[in-house]
Each structure stands twice: as structure tokens, then as C-alpha cells.
PDB file of N, CA and C in Angstrom:
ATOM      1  N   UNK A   1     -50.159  50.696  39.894  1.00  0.00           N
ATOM      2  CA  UNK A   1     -51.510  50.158  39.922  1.00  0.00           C
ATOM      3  C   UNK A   1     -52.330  50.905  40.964  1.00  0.00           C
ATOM      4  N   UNK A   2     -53.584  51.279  40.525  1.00  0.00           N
ATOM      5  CA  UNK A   2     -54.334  51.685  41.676  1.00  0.00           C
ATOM      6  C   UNK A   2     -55.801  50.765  41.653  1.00  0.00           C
ATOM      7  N   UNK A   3     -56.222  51.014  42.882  1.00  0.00           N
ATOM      8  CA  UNK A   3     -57.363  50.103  42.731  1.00  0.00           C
ATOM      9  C   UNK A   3     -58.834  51.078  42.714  1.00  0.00           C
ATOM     10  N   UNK A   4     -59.478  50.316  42.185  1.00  0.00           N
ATOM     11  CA  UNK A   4     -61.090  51.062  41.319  1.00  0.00           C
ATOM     12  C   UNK A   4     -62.302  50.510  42.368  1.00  0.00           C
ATOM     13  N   UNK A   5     -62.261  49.171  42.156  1.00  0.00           N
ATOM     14  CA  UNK A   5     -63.452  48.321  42.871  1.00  0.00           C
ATOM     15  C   UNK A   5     -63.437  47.181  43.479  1.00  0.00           C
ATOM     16  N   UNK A   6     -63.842  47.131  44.678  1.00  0.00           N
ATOM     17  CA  UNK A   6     -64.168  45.453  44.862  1.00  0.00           C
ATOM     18  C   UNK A   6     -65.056  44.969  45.176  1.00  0.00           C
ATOM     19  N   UNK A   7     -65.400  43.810  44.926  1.00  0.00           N
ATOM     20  CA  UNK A   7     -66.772  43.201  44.914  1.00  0.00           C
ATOM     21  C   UNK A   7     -66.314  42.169  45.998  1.00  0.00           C
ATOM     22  N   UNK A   8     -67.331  41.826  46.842  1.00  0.00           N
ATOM     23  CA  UNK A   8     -67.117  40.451  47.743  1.00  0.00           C
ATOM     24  C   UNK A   8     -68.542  40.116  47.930  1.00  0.00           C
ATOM     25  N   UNK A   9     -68.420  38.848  47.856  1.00  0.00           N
ATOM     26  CA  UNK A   9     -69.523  37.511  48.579  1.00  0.00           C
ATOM     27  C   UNK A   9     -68.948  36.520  48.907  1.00  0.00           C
ATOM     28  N   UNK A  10     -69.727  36.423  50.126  1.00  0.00           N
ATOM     29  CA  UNK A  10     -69.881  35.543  51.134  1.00  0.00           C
ATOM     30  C   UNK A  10     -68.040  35.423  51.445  1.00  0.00           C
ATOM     31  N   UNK A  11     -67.388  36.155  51.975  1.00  0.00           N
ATOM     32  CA  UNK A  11     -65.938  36.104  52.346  1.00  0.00           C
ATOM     33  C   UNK A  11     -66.283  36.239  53.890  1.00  0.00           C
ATOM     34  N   UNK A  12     -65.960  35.277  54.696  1.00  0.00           N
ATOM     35  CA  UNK A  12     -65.958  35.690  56.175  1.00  0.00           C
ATOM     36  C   UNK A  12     -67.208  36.682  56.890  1.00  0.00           C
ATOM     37  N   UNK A  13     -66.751  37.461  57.314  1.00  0.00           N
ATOM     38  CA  UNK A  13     -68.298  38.040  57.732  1.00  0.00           C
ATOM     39  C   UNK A  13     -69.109  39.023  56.919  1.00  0.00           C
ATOM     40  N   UNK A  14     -68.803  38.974  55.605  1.00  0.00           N
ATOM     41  CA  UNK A  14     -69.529  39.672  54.728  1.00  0.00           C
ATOM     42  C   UNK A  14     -70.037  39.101  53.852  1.00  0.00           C
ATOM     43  N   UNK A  15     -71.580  38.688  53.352  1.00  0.00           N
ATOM     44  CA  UNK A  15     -72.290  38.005  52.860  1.00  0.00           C
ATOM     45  C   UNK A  15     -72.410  38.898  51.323  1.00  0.00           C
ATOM     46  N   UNK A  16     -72.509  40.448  50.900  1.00  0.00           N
ATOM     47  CA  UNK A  16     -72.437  40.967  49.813  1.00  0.00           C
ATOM     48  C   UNK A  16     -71.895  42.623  50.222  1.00  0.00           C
ATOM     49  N   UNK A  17     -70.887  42.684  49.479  1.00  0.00           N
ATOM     50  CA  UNK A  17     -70.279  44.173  49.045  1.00  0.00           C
ATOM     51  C   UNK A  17     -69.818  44.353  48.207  1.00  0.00           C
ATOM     52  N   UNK A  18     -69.947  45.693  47.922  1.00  0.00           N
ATOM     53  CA  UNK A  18     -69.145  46.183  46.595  1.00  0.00           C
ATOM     54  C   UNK A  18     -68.640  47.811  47.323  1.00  0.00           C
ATOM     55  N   UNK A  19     -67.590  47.484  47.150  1.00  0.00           N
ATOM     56  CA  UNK A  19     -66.533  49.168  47.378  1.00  0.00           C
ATOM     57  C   UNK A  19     -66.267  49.959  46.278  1.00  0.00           C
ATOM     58  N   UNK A  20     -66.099  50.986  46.432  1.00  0.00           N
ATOM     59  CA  UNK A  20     -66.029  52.026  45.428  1.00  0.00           C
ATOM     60  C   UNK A  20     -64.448  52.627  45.832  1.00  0.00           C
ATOM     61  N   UNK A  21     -63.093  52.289  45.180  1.00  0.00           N
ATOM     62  CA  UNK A  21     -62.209  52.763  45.650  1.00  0.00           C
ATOM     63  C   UNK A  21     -61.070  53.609  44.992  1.00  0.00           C
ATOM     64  N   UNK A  22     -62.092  53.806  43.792  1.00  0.00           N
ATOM     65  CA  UNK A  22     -61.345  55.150  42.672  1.00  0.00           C
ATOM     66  C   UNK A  22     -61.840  56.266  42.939  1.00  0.00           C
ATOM     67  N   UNK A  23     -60.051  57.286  43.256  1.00  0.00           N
ATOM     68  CA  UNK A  23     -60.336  58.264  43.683  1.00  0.00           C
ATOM     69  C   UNK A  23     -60.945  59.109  44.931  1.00  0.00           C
ATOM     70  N   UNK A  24     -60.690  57.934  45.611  1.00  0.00           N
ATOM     71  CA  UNK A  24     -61.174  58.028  47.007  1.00  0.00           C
ATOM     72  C   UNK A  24     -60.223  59.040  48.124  1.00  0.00           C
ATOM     73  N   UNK A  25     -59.485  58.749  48.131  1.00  0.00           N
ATOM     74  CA  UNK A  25     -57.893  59.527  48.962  1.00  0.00           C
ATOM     75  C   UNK A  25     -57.759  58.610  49.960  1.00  0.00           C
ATOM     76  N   UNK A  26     -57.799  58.949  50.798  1.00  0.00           N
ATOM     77  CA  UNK A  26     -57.484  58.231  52.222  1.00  0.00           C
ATOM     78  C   UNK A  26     -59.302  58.118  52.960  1.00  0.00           C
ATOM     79  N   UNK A  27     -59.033  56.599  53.050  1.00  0.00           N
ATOM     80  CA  UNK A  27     -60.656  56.176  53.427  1.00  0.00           C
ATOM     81  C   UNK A  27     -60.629  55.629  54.740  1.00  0.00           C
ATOM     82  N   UNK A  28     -61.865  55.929  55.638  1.00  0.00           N
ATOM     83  CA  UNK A  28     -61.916  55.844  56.893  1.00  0.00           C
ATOM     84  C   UNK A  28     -62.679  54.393  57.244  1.00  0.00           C
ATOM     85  N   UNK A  29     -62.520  53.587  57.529  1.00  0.00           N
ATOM     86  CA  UNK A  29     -63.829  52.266  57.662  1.00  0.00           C
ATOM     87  C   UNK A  29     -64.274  52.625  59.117  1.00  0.00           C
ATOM     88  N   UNK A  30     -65.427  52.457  59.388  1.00  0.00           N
ATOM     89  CA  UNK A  30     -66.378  52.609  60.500  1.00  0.00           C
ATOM     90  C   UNK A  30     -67.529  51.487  60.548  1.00  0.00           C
ATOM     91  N   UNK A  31     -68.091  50.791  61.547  1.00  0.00           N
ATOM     92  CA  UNK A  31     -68.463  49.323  61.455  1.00  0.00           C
ATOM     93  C   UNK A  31     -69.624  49.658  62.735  1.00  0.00           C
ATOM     94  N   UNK A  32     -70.588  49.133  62.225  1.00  0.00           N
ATOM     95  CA  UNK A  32     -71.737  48.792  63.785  1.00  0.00           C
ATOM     96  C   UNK A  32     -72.169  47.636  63.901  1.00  0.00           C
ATOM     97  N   UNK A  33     -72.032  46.620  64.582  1.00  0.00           N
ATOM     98  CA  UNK A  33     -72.434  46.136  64.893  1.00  0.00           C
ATOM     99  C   UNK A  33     -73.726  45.744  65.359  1.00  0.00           C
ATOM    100  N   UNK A  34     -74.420  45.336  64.439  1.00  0.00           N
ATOM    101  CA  UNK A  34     -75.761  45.079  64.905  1.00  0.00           C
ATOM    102  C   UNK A  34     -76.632  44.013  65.198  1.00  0.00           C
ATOM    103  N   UNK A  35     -75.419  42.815  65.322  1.00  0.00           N
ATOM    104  CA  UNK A  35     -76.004  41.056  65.779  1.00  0.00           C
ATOM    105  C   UNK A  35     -75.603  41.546  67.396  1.00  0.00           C
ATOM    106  N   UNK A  36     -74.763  41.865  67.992  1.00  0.00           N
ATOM    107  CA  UNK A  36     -74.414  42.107  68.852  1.00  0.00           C
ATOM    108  C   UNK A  36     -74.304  43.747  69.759  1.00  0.00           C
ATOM    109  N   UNK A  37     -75.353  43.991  70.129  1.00  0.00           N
ATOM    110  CA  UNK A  37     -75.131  45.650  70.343  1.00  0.00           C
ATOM    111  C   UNK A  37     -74.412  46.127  71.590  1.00  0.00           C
ATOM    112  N   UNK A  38     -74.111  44.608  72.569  1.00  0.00           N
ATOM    113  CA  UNK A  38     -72.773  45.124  73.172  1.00  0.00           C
ATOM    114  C   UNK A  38     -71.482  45.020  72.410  1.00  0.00           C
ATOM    115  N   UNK A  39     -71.386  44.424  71.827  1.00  0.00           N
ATOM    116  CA  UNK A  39     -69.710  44.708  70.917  1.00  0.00           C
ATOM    117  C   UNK A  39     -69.600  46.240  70.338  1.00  0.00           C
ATOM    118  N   UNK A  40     -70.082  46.916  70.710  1.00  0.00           N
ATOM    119  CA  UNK A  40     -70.460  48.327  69.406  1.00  0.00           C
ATOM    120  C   UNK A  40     -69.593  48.236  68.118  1.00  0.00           C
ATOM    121  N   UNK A  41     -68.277  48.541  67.764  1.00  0.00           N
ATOM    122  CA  UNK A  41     -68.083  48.067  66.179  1.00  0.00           C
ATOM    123  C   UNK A  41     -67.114  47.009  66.213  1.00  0.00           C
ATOM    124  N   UNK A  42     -66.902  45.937  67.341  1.00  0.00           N
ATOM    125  CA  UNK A  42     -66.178  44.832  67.062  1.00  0.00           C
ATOM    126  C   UNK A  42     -66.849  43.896  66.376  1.00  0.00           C
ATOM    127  N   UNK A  43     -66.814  43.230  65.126  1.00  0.00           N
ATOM    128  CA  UNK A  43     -67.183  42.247  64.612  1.00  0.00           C
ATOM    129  C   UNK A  43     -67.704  42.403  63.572  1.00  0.00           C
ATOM    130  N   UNK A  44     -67.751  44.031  62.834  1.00  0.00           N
ATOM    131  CA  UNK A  44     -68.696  44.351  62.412  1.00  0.00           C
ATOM    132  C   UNK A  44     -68.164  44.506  60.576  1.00  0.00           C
ATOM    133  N   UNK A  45     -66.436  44.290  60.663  1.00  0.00           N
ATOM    134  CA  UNK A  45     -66.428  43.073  59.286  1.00  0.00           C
ATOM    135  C   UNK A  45     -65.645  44.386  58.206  1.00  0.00           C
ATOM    136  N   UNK A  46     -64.786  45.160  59.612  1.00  0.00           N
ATOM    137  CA  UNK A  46     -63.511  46.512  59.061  1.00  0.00           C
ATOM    138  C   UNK A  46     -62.482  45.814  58.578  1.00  0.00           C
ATOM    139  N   UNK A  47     -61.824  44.739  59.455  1.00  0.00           N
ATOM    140  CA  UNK A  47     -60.987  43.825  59.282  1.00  0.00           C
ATOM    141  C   UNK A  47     -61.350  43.268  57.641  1.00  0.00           C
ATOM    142  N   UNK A  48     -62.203  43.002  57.957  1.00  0.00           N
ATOM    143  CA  UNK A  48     -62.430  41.985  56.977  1.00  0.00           C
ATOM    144  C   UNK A  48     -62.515  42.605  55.047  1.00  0.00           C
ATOM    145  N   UNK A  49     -62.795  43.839  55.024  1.00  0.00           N
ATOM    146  CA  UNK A  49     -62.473  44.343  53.838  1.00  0.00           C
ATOM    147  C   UNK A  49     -61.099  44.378  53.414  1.00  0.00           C
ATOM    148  N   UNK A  50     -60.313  44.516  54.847  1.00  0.00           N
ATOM    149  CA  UNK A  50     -58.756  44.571  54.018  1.00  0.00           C
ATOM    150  C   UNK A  50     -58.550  43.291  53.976  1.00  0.00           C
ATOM    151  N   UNK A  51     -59.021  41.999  54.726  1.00  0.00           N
ATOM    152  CA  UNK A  51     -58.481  40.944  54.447  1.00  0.00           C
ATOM    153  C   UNK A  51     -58.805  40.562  53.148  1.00  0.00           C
ATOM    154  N   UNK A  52     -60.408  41.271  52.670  1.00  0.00           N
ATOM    155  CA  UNK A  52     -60.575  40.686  51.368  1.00  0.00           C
ATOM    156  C   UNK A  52     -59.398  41.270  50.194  1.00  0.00           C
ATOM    157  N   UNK A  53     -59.396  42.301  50.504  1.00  0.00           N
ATOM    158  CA  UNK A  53     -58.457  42.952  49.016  1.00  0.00           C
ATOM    159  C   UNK A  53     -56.936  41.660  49.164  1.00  0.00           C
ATOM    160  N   UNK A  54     -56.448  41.822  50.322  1.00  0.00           N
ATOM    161  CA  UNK A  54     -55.198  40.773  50.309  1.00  0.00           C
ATOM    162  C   UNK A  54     -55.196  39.626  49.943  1.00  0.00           C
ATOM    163  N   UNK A  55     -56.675  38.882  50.375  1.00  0.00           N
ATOM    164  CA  UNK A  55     -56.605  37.306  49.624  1.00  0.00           C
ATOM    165  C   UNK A  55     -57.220  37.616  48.431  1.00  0.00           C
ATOM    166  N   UNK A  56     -58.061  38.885  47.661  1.00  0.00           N
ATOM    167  CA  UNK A  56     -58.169  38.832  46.611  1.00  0.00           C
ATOM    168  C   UNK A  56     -56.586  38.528  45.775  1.00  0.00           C
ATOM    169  N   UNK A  57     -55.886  39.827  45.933  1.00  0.00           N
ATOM    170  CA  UNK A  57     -54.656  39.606  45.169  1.00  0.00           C
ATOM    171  C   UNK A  57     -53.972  38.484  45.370  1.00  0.00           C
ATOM    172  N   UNK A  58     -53.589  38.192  46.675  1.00  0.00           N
ATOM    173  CA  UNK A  58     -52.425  37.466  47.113  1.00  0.00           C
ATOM    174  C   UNK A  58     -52.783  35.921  47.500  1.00  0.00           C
ATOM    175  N   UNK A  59     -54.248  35.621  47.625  1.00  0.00           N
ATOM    176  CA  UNK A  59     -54.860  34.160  47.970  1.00  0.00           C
ATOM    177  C   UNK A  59     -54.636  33.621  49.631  1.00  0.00           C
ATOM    178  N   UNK A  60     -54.183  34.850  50.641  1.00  0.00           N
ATOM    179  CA  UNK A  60     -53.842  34.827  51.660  1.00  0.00           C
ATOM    180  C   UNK A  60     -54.082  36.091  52.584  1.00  0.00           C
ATOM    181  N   UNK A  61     -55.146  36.151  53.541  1.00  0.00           N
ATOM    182  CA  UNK A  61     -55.038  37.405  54.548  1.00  0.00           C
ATOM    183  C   UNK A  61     -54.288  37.765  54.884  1.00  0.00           C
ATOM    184  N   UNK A  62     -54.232  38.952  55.646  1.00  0.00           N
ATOM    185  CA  UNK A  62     -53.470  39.641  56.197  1.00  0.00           C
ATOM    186  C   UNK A  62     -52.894  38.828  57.445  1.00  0.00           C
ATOM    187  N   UNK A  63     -53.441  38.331  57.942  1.00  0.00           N
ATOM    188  CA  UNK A  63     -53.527  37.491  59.150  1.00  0.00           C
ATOM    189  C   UNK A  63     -53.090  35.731  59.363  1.00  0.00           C
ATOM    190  N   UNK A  64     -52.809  35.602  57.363  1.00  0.00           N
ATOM    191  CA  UNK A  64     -52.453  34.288  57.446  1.00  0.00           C
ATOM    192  C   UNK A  64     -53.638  33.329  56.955  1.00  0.00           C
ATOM    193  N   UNK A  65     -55.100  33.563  57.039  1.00  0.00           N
ATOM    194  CA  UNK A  65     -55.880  32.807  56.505  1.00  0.00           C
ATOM    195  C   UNK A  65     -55.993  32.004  55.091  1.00  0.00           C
ATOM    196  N   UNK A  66     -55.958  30.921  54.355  1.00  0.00           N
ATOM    197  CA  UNK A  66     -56.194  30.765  53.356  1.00  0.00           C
ATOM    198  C   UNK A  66     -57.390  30.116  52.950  1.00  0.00           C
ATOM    199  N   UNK A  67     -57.961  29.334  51.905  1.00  0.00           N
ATOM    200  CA  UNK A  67     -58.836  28.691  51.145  1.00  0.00           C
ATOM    201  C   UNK A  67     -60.301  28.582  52.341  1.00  0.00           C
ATOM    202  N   UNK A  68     -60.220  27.371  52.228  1.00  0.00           N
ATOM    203  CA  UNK A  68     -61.489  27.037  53.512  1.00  0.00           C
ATOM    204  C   UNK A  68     -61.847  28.058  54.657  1.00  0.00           C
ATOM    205  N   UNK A  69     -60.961  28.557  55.015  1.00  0.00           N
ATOM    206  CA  UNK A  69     -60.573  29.018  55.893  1.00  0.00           C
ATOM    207  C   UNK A  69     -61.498  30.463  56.197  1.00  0.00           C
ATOM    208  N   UNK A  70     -61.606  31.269  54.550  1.00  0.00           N
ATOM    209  CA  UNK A  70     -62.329  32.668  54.110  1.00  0.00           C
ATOM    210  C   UNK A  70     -63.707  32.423  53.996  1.00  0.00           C
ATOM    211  N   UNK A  71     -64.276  31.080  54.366  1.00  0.00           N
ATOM    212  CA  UNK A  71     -65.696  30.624  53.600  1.00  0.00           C
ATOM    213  C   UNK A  71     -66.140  31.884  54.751  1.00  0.00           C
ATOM    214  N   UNK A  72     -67.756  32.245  54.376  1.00  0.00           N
ATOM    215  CA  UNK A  72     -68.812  32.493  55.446  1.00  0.00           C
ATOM    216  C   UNK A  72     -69.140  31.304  56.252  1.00  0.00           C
ATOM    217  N   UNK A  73     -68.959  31.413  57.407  1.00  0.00           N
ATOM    218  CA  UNK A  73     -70.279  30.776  58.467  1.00  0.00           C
ATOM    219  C   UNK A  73     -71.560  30.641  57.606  1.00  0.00           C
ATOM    220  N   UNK A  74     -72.224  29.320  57.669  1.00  0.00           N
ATOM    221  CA  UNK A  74     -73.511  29.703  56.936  1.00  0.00           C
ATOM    222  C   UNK A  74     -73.785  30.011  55.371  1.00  0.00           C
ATOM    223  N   UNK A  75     -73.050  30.128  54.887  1.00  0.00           N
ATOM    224  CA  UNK A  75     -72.754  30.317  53.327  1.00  0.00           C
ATOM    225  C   UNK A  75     -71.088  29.576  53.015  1.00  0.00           C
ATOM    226  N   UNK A  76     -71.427  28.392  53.174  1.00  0.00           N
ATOM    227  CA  UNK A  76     -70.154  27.805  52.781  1.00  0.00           C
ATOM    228  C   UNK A  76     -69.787  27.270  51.404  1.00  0.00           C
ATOM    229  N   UNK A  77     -70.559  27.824  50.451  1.00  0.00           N
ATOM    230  CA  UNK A  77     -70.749  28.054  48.779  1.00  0.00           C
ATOM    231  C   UNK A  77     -70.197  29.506  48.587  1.00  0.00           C
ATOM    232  N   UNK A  78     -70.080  29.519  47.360  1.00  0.00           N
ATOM    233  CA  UNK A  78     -70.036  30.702  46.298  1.00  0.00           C
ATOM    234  C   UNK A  78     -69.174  32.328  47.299  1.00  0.00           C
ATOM    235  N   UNK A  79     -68.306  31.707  47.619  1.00  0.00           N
ATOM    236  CA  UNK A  79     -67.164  32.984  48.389  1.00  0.00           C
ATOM    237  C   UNK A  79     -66.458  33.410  46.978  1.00  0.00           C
ATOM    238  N   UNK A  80     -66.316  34.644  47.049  1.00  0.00           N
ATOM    239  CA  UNK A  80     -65.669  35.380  45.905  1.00  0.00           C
ATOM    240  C   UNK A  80     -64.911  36.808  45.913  1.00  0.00           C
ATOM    241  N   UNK A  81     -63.857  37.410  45.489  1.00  0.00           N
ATOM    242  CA  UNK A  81     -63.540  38.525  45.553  1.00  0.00           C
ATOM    243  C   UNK A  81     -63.166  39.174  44.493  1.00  0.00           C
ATOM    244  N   UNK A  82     -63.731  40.126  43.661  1.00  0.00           N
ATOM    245  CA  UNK A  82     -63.471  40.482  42.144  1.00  0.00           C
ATOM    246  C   UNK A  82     -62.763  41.699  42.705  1.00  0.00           C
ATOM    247  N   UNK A  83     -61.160  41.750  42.379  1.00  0.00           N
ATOM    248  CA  UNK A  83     -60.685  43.456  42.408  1.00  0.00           C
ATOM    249  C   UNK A  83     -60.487  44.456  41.291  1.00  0.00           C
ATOM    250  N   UNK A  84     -61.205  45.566  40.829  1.00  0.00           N
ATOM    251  CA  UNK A  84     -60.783  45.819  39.580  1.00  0.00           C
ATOM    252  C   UNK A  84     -59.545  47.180  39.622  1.00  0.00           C
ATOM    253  N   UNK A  85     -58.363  47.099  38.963  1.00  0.00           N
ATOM    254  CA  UNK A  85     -57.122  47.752  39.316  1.00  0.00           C
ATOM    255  C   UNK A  85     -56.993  48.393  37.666  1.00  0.00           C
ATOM    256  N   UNK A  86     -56.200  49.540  38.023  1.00  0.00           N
ATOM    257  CA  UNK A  86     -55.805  50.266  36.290  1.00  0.00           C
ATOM    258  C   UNK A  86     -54.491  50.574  36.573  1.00  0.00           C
ATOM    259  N   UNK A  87     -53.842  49.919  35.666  1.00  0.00           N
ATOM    260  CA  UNK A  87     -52.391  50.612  35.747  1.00  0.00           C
ATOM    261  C   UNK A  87     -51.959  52.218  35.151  1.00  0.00           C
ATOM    262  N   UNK A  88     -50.916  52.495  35.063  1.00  0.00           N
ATOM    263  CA  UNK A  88     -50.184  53.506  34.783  1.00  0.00           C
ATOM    264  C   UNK A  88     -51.098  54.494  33.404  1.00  0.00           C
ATOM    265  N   UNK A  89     -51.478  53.516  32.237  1.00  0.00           N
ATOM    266  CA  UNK A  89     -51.604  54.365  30.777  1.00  0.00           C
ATOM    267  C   UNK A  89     -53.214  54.263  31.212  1.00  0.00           C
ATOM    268  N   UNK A  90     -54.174  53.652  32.528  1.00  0.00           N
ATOM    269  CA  UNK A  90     -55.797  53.893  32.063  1.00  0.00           C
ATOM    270  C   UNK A  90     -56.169  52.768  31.879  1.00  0.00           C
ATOM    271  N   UNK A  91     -55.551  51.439  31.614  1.00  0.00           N
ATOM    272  CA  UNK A  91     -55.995  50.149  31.179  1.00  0.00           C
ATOM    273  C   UNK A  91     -56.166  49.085  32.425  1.00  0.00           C
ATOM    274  N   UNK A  92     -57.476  48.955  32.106  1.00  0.00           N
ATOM    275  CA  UNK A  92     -58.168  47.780  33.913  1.00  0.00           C
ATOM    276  C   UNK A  92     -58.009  46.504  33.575  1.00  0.00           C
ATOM    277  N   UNK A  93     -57.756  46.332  34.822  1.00  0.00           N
ATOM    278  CA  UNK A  93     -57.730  44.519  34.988  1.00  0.00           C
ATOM    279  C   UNK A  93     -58.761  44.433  36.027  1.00  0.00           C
ATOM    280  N   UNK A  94     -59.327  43.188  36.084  1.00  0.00           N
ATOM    281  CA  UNK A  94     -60.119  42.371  37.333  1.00  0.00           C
ATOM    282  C   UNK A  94     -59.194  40.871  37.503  1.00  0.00           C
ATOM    283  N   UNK A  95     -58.885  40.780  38.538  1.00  0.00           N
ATOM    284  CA  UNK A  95     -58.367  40.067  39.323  1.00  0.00           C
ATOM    285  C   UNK A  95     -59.502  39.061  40.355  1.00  0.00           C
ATOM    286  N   UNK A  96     -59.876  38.337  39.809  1.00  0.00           N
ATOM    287  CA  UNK A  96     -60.845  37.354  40.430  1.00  0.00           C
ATOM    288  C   UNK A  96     -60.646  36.383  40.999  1.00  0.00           C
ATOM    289  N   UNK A  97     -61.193  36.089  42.419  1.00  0.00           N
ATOM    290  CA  UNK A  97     -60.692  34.758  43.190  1.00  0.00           C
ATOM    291  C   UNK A  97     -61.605  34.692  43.701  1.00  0.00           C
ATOM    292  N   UNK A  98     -62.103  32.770  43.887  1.00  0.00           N
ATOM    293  CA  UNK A  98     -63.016  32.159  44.425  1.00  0.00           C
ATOM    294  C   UNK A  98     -62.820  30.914  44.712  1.00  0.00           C
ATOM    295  N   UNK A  99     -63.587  30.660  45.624  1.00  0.00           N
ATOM    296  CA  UNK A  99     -63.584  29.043  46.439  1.00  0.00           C
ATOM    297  C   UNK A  99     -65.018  28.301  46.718  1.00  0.00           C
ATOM    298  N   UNK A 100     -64.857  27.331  46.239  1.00  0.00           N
ATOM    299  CA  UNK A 100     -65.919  26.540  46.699  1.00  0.00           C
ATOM    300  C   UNK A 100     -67.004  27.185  45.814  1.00  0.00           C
ATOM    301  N   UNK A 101     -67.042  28.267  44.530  1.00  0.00           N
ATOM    302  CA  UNK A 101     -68.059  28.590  44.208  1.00  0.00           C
ATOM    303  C   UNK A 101     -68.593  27.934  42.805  1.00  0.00           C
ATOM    304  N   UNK A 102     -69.697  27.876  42.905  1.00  0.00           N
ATOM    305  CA  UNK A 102     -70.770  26.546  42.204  1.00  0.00           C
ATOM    306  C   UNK A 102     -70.328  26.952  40.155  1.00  0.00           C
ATOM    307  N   UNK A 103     -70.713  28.606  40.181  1.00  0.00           N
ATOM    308  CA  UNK A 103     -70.520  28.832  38.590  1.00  0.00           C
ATOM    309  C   UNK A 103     -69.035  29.176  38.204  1.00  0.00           C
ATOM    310  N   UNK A 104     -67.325  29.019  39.245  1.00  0.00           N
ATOM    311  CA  UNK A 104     -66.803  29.133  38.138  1.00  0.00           C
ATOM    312  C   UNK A 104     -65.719  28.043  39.534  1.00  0.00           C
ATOM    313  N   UNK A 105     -65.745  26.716  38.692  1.00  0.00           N
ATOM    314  CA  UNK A 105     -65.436  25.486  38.439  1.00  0.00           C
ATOM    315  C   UNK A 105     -64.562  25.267  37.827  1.00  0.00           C
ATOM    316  N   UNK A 106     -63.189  25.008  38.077  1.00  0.00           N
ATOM    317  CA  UNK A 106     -62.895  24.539  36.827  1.00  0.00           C
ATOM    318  C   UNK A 106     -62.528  22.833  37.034  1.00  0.00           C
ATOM    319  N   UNK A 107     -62.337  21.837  36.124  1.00  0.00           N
ATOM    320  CA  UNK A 107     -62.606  20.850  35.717  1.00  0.00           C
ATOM    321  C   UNK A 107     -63.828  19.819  36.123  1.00  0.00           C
TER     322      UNK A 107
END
């Protein structure tokens, strides 16, 4: 399996992204901080892309976090992580996980 894309909202300190991760090689994350301009890139939400891909797949951070836990501060609705992956022959999957979000409900 390799991975293509991920989409996130409102996961922890990232309110909207989308990554581009087909064909990439080896990717560098770099972060500024700009609520805080003494932290220079602490806080600035590096962590937090890999935590998303892990609780995308796995429903658990890297770090142990689960459910409630991934909301945003401030956006405690509609948290989401779409990963899209292609296996071996070319054929994609999306792998979708969400909490607390309003349009996909189930019962």
C-alpha cells in the first residue's frame, strides 16, 4: 500500500488540510508558528499530520490519543481524516474517519 492523499478537518491543531503524498520520496515537514512568535515552530501542527495519518488508519495517535480526545479546541464538530491509499495492481481506497461530525452520522 502506498499512500496518495490526506485530507484533515478540524483534527487537533489543524482546522483544514489536504496533503499531497503520491510520489513524494522522503518528505520534510517544517512548521511556523504564527499565534505564538516566541515558540518559532513548536506548536505549529508537524506532530500533528503524522498523528492524523495514524488515527486516520488505526483510530489512535501516535501518542495514544483517541476519539474526543482529536477534537479541535474551538471546533468541537465535524473532525475528520480521509486517507486515500493504492495498493499493489493501481486500485485506491479512501479510508475515512470521523467524530462528532454533523453529515456522516450514523444511526
Amino acid at each position: 500500500m502506498k499512500f496518495i492523499k490526506m485530507t484533515i478537518e478540524n483534527f487537533m491543531r489543524i482546522a483544514e488540510a489536504e496533503v499531497e503524498l503520491n510520489d513524494r520520496g522522503l518528505i520534510l515537514i517544517q512548521g511556523k508558528n504564527t499565534d505564538d512568535t516566541s515558540a518559532n515552530s513548536n506548536g505549529s501542527g508537524k506532530s500533528t499530520l503524522m498523528n492524523a495519518l495514524c488515527w486516520g488508519i488505526y483510530g489512535e495517535t501516535a501518542n495514544g490519543l483517541k476519539a474526543d480526545d482529536v477534537l479541535s479546541t474551538g471546533f468541537e464538530n465535524n473532525c475528520r481524516v480521509a486517507i486515500v491509499v493504492e495498493d499493489e495492481d493501481g486500485k485506491r481506497y479512501s479510508v475515512i474517519r470521523h467524530r462528532a461530525h454533523k453529515t456522516n452520522k450514523i444511526g
